[in-house]
C-alpha atoms as a PDB file:
ATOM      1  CA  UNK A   1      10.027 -34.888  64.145  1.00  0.00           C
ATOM      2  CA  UNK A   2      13.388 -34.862  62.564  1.00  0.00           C
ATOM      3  CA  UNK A   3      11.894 -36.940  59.493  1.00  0.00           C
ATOM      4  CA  UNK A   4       9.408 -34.366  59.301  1.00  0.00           C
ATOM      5  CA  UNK A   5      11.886 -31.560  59.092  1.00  0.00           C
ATOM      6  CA  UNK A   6      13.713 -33.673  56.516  1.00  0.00           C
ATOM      7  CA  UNK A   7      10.472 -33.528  54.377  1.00  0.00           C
ATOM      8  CA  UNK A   8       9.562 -29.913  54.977  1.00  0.00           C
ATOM      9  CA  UNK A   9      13.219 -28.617  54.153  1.00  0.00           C
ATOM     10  CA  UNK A  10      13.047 -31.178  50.750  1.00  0.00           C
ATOM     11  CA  UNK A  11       9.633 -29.485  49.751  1.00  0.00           C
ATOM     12  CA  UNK A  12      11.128 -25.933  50.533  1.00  0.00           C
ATOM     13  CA  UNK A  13      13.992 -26.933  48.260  1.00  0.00           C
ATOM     14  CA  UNK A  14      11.621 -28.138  45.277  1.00  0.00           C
ATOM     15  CA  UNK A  15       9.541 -25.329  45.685  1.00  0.00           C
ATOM     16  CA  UNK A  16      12.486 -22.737  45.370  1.00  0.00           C
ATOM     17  CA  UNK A  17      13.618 -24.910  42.097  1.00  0.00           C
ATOM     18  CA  UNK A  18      10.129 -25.304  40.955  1.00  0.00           C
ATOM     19  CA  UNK A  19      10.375 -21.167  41.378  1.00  0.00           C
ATOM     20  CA  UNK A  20      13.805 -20.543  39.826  1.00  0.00           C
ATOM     21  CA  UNK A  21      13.088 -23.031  36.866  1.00  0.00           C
ATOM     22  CA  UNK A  22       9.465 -20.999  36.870  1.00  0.00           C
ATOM     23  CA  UNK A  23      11.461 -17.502  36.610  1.00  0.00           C
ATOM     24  CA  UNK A  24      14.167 -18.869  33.824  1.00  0.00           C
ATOM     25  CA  UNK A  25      11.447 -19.961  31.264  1.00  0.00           C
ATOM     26  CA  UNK A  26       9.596 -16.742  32.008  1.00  0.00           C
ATOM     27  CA  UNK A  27      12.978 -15.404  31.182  1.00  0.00           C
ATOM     28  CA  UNK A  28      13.668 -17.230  27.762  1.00  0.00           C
ATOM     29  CA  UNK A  29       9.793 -16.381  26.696  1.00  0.00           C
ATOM     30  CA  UNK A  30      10.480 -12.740  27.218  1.00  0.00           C
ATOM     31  CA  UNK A  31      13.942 -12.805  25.649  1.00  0.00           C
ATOM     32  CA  UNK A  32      11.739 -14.614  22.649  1.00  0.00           C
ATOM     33  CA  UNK A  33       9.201 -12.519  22.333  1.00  0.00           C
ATOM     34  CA  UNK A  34      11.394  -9.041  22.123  1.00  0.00           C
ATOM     35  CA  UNK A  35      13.893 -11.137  19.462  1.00  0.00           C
ATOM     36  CA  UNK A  36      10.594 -11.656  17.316  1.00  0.00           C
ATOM     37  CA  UNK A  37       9.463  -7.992  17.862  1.00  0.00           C
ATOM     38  CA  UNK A  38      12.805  -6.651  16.867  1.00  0.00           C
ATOM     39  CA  UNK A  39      13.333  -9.244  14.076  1.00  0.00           C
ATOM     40  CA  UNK A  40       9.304  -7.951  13.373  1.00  0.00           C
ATOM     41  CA  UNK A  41      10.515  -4.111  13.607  1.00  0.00           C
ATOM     42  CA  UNK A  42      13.550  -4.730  11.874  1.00  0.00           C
ATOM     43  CA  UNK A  43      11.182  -6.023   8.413  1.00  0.00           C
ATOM     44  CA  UNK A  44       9.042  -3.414   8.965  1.00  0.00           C
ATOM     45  CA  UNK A  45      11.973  -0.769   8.445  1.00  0.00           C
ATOM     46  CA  UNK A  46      13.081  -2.563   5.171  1.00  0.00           C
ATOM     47  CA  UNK A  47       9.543  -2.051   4.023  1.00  0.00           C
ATOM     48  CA  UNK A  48       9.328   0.668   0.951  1.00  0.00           C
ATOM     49  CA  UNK A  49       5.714   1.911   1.680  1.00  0.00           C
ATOM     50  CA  UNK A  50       5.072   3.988   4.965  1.00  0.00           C
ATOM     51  CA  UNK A  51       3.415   1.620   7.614  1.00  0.00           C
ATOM     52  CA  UNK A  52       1.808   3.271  10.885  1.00  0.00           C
ATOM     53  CA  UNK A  53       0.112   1.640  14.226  1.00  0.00           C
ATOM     54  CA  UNK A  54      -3.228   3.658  14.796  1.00  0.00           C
ATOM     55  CA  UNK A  55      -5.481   3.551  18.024  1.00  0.00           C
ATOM     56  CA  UNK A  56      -9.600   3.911  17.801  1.00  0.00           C
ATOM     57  CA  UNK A  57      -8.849   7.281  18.074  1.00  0.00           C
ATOM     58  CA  UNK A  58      -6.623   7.685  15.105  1.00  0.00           C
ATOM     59  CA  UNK A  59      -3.656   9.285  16.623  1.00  0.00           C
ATOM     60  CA  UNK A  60      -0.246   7.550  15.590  1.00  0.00           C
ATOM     61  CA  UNK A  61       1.318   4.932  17.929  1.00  0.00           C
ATOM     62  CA  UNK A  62       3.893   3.596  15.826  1.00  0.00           C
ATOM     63  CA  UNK A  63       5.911   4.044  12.193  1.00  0.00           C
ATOM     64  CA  UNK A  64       8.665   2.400  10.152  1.00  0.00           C
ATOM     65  CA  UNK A  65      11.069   3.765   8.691  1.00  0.00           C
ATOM     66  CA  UNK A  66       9.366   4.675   5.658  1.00  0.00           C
ATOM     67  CA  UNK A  67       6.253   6.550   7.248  1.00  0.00           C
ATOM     68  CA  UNK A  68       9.318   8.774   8.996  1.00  0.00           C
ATOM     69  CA  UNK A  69      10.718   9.534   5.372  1.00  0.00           C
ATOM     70  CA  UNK A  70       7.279   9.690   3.665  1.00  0.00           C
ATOM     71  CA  UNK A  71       6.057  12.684   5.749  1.00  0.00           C
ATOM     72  CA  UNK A  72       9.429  14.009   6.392  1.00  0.00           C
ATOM     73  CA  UNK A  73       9.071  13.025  10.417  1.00  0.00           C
ATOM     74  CA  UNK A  74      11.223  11.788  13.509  1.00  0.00           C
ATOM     75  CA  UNK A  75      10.092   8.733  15.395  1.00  0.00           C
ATOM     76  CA  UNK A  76       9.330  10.455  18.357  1.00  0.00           C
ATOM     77  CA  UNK A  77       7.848  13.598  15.856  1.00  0.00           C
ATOM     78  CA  UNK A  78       4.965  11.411  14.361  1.00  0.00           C
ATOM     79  CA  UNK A  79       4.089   9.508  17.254  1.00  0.00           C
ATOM     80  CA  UNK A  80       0.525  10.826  18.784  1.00  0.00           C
ATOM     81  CA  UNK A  81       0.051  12.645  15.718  1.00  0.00           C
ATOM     82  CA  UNK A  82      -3.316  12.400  14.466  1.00  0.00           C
ATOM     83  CA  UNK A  83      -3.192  10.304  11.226  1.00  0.00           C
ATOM     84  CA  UNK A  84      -6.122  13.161   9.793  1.00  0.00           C
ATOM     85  CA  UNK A  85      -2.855  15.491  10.233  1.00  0.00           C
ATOM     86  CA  UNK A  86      -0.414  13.838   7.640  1.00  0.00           C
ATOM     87  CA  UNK A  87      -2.569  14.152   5.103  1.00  0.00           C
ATOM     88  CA  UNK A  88      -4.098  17.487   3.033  1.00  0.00           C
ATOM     89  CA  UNK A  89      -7.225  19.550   3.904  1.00  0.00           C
ATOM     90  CA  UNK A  90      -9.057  17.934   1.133  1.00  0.00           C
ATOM     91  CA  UNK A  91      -8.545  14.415   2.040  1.00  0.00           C
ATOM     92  CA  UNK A  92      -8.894  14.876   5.940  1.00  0.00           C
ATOM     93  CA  UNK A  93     -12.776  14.192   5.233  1.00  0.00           C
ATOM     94  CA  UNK A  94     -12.025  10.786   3.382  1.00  0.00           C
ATOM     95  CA  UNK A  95      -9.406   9.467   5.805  1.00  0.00           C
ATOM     96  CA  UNK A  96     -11.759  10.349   8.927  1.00  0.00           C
ATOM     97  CA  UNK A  97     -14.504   8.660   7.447  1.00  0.00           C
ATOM     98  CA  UNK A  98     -12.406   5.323   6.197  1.00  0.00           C
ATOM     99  CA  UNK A  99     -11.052   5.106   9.876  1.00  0.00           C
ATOM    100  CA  UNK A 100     -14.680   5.138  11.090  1.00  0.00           C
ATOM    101  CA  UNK A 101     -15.877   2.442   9.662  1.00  0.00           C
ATOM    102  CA  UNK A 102     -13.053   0.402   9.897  1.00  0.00           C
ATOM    103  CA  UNK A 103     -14.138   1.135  14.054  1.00  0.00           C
ATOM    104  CA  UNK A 104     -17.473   0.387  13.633  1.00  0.00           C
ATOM    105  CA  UNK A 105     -16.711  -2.528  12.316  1.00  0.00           C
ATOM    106  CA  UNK A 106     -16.920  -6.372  14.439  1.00  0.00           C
ATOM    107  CA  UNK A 107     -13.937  -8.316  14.031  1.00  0.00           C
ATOM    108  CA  UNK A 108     -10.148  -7.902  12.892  1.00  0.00           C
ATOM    109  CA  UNK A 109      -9.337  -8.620   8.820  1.00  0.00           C
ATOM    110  CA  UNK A 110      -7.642  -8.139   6.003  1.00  0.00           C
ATOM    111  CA  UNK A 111      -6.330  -4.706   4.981  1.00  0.00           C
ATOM    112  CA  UNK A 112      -9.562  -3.084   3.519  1.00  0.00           C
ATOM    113  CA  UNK A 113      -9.932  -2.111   0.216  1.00  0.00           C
ATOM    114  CA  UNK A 114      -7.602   0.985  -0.896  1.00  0.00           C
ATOM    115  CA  UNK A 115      -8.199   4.494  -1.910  1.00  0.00           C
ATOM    116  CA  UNK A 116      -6.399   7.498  -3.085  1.00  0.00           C
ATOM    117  CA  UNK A 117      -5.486  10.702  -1.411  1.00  0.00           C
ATOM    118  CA  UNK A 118      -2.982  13.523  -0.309  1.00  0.00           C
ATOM    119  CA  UNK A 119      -0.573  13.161   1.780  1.00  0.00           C
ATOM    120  CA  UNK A 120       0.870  16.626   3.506  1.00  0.00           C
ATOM    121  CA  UNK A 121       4.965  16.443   4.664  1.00  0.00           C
ATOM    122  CA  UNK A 122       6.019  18.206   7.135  1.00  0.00           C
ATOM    123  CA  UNK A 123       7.981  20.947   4.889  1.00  0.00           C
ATOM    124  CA  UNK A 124       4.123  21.673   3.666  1.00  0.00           C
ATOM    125  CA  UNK A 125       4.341  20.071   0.663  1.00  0.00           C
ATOM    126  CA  UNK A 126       2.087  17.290  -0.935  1.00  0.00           C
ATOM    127  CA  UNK A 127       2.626  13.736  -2.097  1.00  0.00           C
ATOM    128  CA  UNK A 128      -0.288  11.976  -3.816  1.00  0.00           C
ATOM    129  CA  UNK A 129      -0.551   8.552  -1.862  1.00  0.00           C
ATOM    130  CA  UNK A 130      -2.393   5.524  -2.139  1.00  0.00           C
ATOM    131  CA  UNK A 131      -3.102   3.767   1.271  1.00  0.00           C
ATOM    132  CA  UNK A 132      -4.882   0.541   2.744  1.00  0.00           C
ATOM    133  CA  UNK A 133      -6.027   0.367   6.471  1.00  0.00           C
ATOM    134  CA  UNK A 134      -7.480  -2.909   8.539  1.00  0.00           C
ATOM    135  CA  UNK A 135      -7.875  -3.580  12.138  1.00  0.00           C
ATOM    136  CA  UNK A 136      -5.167  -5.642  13.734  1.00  0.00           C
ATOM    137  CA  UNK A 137      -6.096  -8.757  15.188  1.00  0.00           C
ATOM    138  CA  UNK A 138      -6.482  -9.292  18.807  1.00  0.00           C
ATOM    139  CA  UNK A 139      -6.737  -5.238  19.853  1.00  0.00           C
ATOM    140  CA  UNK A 140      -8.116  -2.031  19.522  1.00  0.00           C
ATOM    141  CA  UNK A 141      -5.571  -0.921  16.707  1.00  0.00           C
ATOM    142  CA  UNK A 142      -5.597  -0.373  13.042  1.00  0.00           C
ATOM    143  CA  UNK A 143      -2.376  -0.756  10.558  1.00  0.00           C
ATOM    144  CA  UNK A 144      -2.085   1.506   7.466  1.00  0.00           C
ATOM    145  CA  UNK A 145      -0.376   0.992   4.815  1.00  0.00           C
ATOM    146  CA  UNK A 146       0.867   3.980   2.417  1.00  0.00           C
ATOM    147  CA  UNK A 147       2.427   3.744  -1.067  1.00  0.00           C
ATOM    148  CA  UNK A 148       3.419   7.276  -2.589  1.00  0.00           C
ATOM    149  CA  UNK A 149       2.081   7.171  -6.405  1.00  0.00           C
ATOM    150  CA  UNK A 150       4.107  10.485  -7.632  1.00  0.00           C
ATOM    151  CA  UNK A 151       5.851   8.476 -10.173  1.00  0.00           C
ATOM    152  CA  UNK A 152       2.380   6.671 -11.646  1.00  0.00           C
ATOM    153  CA  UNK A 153       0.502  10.213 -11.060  1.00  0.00           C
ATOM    154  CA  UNK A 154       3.576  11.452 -13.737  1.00  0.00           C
ATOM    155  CA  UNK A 155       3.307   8.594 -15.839  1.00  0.00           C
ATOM    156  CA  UNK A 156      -0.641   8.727 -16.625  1.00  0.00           C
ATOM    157  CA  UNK A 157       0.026  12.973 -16.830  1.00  0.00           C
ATOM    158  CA  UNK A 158       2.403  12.083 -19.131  1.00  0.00           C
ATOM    159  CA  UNK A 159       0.203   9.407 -21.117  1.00  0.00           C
ATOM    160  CA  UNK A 160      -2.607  11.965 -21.136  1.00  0.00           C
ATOM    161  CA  UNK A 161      -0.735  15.246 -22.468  1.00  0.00           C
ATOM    162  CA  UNK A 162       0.624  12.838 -25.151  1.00  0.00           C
ATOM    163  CA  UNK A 163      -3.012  11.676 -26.031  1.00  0.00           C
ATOM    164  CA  UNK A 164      -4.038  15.061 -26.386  1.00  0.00           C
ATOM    165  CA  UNK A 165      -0.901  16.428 -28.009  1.00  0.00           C
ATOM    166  CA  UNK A 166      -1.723  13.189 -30.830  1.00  0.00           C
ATOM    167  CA  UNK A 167      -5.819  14.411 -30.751  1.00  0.00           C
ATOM    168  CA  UNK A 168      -4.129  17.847 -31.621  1.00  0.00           C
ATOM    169  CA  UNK A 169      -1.942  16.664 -34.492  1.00  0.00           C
ATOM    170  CA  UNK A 170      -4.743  14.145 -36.075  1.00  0.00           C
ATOM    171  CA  UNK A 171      -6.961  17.587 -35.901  1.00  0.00           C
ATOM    172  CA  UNK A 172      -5.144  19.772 -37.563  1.00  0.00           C
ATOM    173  CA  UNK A 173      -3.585  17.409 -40.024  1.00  0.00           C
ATOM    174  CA  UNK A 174      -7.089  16.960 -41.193  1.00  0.00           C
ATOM    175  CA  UNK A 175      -7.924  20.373 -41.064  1.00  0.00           C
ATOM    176  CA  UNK A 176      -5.097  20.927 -43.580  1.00  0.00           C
ATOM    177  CA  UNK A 177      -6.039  17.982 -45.932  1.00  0.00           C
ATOM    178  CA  UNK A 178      -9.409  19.131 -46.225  1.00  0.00           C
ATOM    179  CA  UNK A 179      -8.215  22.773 -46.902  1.00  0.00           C
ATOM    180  CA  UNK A 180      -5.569  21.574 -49.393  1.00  0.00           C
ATOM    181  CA  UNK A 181      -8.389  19.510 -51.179  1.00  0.00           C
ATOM    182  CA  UNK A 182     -10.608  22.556 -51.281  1.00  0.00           C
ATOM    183  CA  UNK A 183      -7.745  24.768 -52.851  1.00  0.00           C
ATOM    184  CA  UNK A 184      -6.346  22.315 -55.410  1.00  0.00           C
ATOM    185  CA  UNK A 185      -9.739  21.206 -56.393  1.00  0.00           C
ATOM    186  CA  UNK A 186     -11.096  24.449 -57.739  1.00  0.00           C
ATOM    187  CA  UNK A 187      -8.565  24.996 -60.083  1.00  0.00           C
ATOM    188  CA  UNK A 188      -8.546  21.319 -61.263  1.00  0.00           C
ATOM    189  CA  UNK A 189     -11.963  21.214 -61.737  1.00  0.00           C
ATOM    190  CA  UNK A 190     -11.489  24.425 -64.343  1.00  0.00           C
ATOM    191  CA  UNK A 191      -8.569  23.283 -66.213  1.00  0.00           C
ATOM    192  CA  UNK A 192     -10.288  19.673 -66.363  1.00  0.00           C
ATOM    193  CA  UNK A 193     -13.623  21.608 -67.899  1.00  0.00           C
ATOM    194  CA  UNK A 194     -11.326  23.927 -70.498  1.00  0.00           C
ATOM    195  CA  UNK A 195      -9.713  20.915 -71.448  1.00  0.00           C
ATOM    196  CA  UNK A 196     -12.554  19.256 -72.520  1.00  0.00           C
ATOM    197  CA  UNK A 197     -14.248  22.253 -74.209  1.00  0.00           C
ATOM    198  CA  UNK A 198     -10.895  22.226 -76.271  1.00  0.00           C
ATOM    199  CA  UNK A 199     -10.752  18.393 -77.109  1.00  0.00           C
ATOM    200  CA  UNK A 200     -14.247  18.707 -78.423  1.00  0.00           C
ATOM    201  CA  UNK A 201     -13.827  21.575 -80.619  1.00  0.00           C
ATOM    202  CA  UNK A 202     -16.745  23.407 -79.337  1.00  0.00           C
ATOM    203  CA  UNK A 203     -15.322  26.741 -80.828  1.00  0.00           C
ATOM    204  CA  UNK A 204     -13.740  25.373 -83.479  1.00  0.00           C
ATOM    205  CA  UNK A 205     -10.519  23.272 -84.398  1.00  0.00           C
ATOM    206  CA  UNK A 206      -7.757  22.826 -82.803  1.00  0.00           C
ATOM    207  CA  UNK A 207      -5.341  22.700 -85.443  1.00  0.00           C
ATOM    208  CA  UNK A 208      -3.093  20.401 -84.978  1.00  0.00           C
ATOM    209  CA  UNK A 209      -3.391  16.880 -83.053  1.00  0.00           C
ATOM    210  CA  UNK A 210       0.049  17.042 -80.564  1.00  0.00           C
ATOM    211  CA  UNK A 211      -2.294  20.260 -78.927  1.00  0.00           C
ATOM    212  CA  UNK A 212      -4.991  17.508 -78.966  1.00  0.00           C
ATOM    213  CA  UNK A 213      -2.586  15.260 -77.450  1.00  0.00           C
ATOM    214  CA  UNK A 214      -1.663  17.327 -74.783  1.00  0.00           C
ATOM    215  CA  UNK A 215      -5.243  18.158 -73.620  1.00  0.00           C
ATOM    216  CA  UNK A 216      -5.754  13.990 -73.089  1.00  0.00           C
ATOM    217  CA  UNK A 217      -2.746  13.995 -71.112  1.00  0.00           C
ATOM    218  CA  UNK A 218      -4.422  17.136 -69.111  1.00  0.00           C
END
């Protein structure tokens, strides 16, 4: 009997190590995952285009730091937002339908391809943005991904206003060749024809040759 309390007090022991060692590596995996999310979080935020967490419903679970200065929101402001919210009347249609078929689709994958539209910040103004969505592996979530294009949207204004301004210039630079032709050539055309009336005497002579001279040089 005393043996077998020996035993039973040794397997008690191992058990409450076996427990303790159990509850310490639970520990460390814990401590490892939240270091990787906040390492995770922490590239996120150092991101320059607007990143946001979406359920199937599209309302706003998460942002970086980017999102928050895109639309002009606080973390805890954009949160369960609908993501049809941040962005124009016009484009609510578009963004609605892109998220729906992102649902309807199977399986998880790459970001899907892009498409344009207009973002609304909170002051009520409007940002032209570009944005990619895809469904995030392993859940019921979607990413999206949100680049604001003002500066290309004034570059290719920019392009185009020249283009036309140059179309402008070429058209009326023509337009004034071809009126300058028409007004020098008339009177050309006359003093050409006297000239050669004169150099061929039809009326008579001329008189002397230097006059004769001077109508070749005409």
């Amino acid at each position: 009997g005393h043996v077998f309390r020996m035993v039973l007090g040794q397997g008690f022991r191992m058990a409450a190590i076996a427990a303790v060692a159990e509850d310490c590596g639970n520990a460390m995996s814990l401590r490892r995952l939240e270091n990787e999310n906040n390492e995770l979080k922490s590239i996120l935020d150092t991101a320059t285009d607007g990143v946001l967490v979406l359920d199937r419903a599209g309302r706003v679970l998460s942002a970086n730091r980017s999102a928050e200065a895109l639309f002009g929101y606080e973390a805890a402001e954009i949160v369960e937002r609908d993501f049809s919210d941040l962005f124009a009347p016009e484009s609510r249609r578009s963004v609605l339908d892109y998220l729906d078929r992102l649902t309807r689709q199977g399986s998880a994958g790459a970001l899907d391809t892009g498409r344009e539209a207009i973002g609304m910040v909170r002051q009520g103004g409007l940002v032209p943005l570009y944005f990619t969505m895809g469904r995030i592996a392993g859940g019921e979530k979607f990413c999206a991904v949100l680049r604001d294009i003002t500066a290309g949207k004034r570059t290719e204004e920019e392009l185009i206003n020249a283009k036309q301004q140059a179309e402008k210039s070429s058209t009326a630079k023509s337009a004034f060749i071809a009126n300058i032709s028409h007004e020098i050539r008339t009177p050309l055309n006359a003093i050409i024809g006297f000239s050669e009336v004169m150099m061929d005497e039809r009326f008579g002579p001329v008189g002397n040759d230097r006059y004769r001279q001077y109508l070749k040089d005409i």
